[in-house]
C-alpha atoms as a PDB file:
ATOM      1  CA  UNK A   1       4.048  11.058 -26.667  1.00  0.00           C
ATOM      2  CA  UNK A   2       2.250   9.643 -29.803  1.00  0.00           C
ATOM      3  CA  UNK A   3       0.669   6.748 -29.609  1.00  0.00           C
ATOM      4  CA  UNK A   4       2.736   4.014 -31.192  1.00  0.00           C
ATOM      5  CA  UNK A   5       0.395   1.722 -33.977  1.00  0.00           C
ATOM      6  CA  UNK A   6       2.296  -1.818 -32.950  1.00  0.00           C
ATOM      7  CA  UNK A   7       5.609  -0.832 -33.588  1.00  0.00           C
ATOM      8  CA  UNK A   8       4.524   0.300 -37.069  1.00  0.00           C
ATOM      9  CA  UNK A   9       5.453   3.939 -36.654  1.00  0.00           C
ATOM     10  CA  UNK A  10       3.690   7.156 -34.945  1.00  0.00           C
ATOM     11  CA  UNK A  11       0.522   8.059 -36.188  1.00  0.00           C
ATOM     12  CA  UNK A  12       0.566  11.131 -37.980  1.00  0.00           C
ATOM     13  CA  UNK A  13      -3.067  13.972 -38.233  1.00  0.00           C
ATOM     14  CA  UNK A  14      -4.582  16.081 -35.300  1.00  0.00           C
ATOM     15  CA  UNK A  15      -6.144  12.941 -33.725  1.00  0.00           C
ATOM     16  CA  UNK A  16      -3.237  11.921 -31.614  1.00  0.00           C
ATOM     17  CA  UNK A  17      -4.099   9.118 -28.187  1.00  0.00           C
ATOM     18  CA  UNK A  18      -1.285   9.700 -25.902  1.00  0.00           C
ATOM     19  CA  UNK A  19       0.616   6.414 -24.298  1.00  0.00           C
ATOM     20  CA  UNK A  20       0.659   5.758 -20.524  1.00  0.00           C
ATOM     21  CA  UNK A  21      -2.372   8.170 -19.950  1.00  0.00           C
ATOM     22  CA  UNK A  22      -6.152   8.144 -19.098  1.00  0.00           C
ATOM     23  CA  UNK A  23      -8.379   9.803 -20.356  1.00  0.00           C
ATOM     24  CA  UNK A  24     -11.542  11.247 -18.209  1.00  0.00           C
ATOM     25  CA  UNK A  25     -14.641  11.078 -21.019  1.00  0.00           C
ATOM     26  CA  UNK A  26     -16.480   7.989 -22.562  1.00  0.00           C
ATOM     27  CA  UNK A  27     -14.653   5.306 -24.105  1.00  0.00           C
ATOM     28  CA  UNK A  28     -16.420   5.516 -27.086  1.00  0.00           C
ATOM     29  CA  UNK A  29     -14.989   9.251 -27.562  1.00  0.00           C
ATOM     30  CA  UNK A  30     -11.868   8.035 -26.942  1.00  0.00           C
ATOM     31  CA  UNK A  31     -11.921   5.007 -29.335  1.00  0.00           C
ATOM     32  CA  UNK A  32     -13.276   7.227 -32.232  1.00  0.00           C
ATOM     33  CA  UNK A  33      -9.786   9.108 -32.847  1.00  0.00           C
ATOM     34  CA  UNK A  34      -8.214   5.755 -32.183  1.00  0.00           C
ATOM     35  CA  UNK A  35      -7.559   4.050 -35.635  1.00  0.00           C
ATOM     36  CA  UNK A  36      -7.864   0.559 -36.359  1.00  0.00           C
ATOM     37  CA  UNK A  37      -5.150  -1.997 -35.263  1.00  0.00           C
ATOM     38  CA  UNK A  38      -3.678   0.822 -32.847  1.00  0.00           C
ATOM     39  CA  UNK A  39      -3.490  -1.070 -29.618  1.00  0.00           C
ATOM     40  CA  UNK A  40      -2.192  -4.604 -28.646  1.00  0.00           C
ATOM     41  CA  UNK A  41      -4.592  -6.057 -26.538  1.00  0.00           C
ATOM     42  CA  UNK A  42      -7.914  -4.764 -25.094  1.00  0.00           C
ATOM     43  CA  UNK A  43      -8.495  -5.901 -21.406  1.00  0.00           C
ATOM     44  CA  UNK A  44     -11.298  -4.340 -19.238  1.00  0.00           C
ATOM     45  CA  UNK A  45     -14.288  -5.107 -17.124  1.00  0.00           C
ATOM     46  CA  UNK A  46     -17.058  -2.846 -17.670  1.00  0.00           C
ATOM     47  CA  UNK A  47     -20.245  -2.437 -15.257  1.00  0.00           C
ATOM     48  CA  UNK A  48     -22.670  -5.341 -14.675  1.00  0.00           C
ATOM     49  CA  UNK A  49     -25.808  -2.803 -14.622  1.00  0.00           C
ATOM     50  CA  UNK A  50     -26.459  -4.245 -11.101  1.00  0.00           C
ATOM     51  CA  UNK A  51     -28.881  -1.610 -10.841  1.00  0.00           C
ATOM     52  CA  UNK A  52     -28.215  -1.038  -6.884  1.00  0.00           C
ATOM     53  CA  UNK A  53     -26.107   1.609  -7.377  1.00  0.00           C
ATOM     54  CA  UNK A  54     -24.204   0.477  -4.208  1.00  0.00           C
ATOM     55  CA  UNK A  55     -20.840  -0.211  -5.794  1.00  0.00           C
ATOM     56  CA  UNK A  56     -19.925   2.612  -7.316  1.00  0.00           C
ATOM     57  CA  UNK A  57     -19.651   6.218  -5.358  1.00  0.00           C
ATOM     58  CA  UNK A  58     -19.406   8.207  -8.515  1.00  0.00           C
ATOM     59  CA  UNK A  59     -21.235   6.065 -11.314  1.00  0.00           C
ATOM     60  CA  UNK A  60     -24.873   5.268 -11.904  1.00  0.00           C
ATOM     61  CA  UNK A  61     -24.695   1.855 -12.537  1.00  0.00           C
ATOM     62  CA  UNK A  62     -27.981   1.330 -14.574  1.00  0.00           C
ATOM     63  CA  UNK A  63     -28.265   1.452 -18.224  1.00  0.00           C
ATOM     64  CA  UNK A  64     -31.640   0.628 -20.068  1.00  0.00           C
ATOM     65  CA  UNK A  65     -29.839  -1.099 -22.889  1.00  0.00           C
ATOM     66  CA  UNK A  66     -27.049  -2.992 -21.568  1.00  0.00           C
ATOM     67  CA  UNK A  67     -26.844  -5.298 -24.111  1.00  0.00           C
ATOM     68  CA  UNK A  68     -26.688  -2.687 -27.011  1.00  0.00           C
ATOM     69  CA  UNK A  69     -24.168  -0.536 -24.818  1.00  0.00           C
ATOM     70  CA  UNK A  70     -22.202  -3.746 -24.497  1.00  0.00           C
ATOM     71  CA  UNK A  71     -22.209  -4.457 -28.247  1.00  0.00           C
ATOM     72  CA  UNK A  72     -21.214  -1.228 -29.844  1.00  0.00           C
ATOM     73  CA  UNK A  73     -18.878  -0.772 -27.057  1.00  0.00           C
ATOM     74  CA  UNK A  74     -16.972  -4.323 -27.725  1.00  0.00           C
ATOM     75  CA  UNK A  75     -17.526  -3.965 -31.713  1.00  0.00           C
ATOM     76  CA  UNK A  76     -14.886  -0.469 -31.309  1.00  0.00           C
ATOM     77  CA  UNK A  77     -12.919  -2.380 -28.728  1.00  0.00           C
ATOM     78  CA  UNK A  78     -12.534  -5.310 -31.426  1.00  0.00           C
ATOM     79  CA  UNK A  79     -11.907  -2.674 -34.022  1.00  0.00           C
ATOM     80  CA  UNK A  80      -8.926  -0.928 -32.463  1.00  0.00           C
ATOM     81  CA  UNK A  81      -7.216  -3.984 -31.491  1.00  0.00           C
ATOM     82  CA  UNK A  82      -4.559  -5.416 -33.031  1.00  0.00           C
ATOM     83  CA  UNK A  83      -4.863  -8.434 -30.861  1.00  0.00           C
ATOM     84  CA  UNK A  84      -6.979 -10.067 -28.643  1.00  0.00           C
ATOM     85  CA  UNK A  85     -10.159  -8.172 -26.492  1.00  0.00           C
ATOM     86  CA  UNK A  86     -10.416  -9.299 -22.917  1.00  0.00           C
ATOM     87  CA  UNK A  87     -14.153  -8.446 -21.238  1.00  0.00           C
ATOM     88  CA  UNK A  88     -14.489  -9.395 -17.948  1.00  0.00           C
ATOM     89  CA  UNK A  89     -18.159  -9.332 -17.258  1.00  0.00           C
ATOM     90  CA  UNK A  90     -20.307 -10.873 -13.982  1.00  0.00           C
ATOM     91  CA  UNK A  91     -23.611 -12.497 -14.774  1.00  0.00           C
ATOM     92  CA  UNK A  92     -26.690 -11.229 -12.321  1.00  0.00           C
ATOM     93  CA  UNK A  93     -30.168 -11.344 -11.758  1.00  0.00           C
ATOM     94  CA  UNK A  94     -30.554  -8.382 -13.735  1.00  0.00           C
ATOM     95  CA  UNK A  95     -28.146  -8.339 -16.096  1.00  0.00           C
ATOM     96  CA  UNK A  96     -28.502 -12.243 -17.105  1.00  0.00           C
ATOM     97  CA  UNK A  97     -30.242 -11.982 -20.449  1.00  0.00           C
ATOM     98  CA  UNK A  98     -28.184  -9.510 -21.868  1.00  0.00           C
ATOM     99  CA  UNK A  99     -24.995 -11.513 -21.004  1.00  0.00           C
ATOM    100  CA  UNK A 100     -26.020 -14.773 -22.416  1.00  0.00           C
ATOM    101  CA  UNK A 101     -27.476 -13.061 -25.418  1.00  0.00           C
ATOM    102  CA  UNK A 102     -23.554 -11.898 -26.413  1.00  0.00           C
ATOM    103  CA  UNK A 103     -22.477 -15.402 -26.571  1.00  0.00           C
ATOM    104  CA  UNK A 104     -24.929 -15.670 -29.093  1.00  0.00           C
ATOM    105  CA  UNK A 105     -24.063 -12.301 -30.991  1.00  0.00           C
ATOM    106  CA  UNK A 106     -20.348 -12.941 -31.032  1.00  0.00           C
ATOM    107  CA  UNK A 107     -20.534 -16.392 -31.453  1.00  0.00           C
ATOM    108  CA  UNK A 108     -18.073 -16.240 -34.539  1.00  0.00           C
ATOM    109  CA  UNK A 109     -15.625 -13.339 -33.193  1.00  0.00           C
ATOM    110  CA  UNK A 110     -15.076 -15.029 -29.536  1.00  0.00           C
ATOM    111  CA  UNK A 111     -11.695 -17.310 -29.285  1.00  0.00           C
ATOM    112  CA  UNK A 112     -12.025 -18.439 -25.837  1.00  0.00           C
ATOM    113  CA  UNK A 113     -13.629 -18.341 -22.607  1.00  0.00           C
ATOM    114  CA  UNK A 114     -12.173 -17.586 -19.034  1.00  0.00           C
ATOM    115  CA  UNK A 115     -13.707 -18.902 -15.314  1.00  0.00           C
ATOM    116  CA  UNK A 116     -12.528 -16.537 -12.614  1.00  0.00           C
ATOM    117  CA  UNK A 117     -13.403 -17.980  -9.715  1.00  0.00           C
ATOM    118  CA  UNK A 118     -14.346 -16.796  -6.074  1.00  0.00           C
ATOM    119  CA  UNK A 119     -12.421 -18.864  -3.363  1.00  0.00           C
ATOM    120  CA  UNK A 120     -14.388 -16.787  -0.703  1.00  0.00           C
ATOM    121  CA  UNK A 121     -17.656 -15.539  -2.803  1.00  0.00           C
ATOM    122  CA  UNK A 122     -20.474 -13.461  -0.960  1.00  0.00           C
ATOM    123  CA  UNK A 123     -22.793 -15.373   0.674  1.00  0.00           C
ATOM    124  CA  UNK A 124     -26.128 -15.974  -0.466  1.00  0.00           C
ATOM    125  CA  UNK A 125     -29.404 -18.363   1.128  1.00  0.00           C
ATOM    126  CA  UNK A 126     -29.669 -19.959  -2.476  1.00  0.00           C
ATOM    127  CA  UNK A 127     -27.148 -20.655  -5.135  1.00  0.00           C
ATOM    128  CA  UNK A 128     -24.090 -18.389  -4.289  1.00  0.00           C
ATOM    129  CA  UNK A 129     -22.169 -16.465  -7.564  1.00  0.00           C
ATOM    130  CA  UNK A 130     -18.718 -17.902  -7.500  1.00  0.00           C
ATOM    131  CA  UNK A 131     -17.217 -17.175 -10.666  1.00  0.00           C
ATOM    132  CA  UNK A 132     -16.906 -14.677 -12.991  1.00  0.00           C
ATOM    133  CA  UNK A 133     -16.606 -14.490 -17.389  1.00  0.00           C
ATOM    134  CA  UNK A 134     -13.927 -13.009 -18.956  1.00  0.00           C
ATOM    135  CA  UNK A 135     -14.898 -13.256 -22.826  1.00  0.00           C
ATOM    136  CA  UNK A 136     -11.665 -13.372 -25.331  1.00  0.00           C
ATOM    137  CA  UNK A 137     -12.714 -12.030 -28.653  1.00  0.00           C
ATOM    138  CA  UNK A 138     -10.638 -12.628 -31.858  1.00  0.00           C
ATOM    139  CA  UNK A 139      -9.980 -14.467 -34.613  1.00  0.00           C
ATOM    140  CA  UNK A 140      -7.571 -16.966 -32.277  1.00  0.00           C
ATOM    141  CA  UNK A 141      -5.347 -16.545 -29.053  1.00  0.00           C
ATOM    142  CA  UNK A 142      -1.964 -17.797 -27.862  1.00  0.00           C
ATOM    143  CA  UNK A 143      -0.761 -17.766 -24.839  1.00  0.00           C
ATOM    144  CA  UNK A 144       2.576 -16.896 -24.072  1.00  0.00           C
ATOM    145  CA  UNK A 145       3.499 -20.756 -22.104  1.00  0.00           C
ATOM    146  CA  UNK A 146       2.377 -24.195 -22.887  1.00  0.00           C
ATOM    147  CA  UNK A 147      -0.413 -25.505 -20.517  1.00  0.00           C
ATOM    148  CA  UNK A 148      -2.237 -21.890 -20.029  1.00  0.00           C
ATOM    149  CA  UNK A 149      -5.131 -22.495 -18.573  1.00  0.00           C
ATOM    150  CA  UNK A 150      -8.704 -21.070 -19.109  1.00  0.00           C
ATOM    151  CA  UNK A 151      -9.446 -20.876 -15.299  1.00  0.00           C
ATOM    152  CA  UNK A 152      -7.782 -18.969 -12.200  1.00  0.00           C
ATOM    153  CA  UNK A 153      -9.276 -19.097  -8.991  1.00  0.00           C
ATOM    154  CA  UNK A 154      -8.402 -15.849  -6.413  1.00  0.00           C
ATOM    155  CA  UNK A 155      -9.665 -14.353  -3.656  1.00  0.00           C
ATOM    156  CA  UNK A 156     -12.298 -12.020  -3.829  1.00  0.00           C
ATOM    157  CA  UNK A 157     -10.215  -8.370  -4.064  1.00  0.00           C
ATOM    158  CA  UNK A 158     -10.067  -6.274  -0.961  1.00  0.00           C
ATOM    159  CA  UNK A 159     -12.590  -3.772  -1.773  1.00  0.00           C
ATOM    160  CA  UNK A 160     -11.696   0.661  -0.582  1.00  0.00           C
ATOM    161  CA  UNK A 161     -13.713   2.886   0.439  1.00  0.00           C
ATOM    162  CA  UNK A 162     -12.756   4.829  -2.769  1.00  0.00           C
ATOM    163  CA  UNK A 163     -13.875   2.449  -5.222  1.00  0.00           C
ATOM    164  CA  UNK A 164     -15.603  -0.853  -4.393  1.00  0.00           C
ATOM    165  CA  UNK A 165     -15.232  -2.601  -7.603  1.00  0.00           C
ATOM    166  CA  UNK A 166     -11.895  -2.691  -8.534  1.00  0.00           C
ATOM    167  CA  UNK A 167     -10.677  -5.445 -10.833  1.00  0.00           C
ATOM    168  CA  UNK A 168      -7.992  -8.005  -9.059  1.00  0.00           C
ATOM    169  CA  UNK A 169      -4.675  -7.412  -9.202  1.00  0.00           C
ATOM    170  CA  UNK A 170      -3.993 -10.854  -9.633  1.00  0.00           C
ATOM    171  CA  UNK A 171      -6.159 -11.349 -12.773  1.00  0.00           C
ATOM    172  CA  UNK A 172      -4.327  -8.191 -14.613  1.00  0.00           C
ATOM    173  CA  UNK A 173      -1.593  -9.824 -14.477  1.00  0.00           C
ATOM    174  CA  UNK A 174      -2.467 -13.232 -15.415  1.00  0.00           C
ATOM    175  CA  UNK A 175      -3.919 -11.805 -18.652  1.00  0.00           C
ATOM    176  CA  UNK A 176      -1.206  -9.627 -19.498  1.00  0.00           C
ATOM    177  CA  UNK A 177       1.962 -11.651 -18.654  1.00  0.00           C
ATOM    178  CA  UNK A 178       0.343 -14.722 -20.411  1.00  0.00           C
ATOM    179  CA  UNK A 179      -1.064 -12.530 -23.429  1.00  0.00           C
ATOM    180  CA  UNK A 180       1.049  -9.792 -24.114  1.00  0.00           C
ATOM    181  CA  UNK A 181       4.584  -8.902 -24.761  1.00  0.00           C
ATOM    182  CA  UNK A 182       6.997  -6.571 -23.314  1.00  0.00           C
ATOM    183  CA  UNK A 183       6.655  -2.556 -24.728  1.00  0.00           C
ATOM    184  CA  UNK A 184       2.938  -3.902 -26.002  1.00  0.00           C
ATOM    185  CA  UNK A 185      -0.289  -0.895 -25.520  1.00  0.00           C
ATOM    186  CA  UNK A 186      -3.449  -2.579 -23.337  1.00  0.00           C
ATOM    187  CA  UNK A 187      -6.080  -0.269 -23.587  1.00  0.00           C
ATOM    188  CA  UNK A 188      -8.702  -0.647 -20.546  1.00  0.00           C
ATOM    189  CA  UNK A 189     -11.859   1.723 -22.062  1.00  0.00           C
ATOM    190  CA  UNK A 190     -13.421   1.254 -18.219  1.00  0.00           C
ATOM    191  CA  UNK A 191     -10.051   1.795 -16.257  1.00  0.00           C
ATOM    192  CA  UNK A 192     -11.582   2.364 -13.042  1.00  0.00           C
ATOM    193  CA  UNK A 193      -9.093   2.874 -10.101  1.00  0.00           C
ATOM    194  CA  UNK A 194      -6.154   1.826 -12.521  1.00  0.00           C
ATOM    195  CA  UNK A 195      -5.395  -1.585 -12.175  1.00  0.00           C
ATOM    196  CA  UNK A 196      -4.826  -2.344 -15.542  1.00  0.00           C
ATOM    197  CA  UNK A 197      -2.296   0.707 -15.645  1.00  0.00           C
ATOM    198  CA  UNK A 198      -0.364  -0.675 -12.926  1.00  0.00           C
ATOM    199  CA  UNK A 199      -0.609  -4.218 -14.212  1.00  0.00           C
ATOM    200  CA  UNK A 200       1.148  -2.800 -17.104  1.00  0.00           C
ATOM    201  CA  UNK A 201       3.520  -0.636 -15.549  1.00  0.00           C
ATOM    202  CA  UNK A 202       4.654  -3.798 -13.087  1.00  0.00           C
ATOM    203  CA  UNK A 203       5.298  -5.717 -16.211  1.00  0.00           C
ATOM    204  CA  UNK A 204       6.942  -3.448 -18.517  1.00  0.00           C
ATOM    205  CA  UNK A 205       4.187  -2.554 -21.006  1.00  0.00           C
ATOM    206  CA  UNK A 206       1.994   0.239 -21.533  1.00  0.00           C
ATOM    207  CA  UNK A 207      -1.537   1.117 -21.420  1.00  0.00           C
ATOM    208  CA  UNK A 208      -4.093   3.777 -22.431  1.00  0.00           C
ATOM    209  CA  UNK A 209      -7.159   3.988 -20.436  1.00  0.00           C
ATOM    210  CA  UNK A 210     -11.008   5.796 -20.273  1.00  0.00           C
ATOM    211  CA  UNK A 211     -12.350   6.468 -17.607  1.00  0.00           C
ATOM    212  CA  UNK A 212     -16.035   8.702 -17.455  1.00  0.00           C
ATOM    213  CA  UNK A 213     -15.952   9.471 -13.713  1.00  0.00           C
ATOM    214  CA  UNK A 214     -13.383  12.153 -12.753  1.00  0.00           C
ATOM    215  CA  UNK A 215     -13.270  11.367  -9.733  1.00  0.00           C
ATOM    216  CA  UNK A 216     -12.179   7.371 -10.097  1.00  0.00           C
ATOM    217  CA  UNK A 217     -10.007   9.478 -12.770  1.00  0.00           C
ATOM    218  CA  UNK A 218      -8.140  10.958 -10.475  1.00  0.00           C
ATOM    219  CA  UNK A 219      -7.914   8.141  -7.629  1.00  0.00           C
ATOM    220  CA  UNK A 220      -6.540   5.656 -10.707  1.00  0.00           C
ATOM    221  CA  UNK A 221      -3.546   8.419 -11.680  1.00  0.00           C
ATOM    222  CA  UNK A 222      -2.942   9.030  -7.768  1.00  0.00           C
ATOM    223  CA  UNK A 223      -2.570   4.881  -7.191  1.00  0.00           C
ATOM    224  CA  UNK A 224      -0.876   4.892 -10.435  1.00  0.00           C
ATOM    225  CA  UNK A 225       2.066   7.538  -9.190  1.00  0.00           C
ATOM    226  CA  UNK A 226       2.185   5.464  -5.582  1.00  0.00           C
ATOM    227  CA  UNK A 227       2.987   2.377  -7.538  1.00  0.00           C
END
């Protein structure tokens, strides 16, 4: 299957992304044969660079420039949207500096700000991280119902041996039943396990995904055929 460009026809050349697949390489390989305006939405969570390495089984979490990953990442994700870009990002003791400085860097491309909060957050002896950012980029956003709100609160997601950072179920879906339509492409560029896939699945719309470990590759299409 081609991948559709917003209901504006199949794309024609040798670069073709197929729909309602993920593919196992960096995001930024995949986005390349992507053109502009070929996706919906955008809605991902990339890694914090926690630099523990004791979330991930298959993924060195530790980058030396996370901001500069961040930014050319999000600048493609931006690029091959048609819509809005949803980045769900954690602020940490390392990873702080680099977070705050892409408020700054964006500061004229982001069109709103989301709290996810922790009802049940890890405990810590000082002050205890509750909440989470997910940063909208775009030129505006609309919701699909009056009264959306830029908060959700949910438990903190059971975590699997298999992957130990998987995005909430719950939060997929409030982003894509309040922010897409029916038939519309998400494209997660850090799918993970494949909750974003399923989110879409569940809610009749489609997704393309990227995903650099093979092995989370594989877990996300196995969960994905289960569901």
């Amino acid at each position: 299957m081609k991948l559709c460009k917003c209901g504006r026809g199949d794309i024609e050349g040798d670069k073709m992304i197929e729909i309602n697949k993920i593919y196992n390489e960096d995001c930024r390989k995949t986005m390349k044969r992507m053109p502009n305006n070929s996706v919906d939405i955008v809605f991902t969570s990339p890694p914090y660079n926690r630099k523990r390495n004791d979330k991930y089984k298959h993924y060195d979490d530790t980058k030396t420039d996370y901001f500069g990953f961040l930014a050319d990442t999000i600048i493609e994700m931006i690029r091959v949207s048609n819509g809005n870009v949803f980045v769900n990002i954690q602020k940490n003791y390392y990873n702080k500096e680099d977070v705050f400085k892409l408020f700054g860097y964006f500061s004229d491309r982001i069109a709103e700000l989301f709290i996810w909060e922790k009802s049940n957050p890890m405990p810590n002896p000082h002050v205890i991280n509750a909440y989470e950012f997910i940063i909208c980029f775009g030129d505006k956003i609309k919701a699909n119902h009056t009264y959306t709100k830029n908060h959700l609160t949910t438990s903190v997601a059971k975590m699997t041996t298999a992957h130990k950072a998987m995005m909430h179920p719950k939060v997929a879906d409030f982003f894509i039943k309040n922010f897409t339509q029916p038939n519309d492409i998400i494209y997660d560029p850090f799918m993970g396990a494949g909750t974003t896939a399923i989110s879409a699945l569940k809610n009749q719309r489609r997704y393309i995904g990227s995903e650099l470990s093979a092995e989370y590759c594989e877990l996300a299409n196995t969960l994905i055929k289960h569901y």
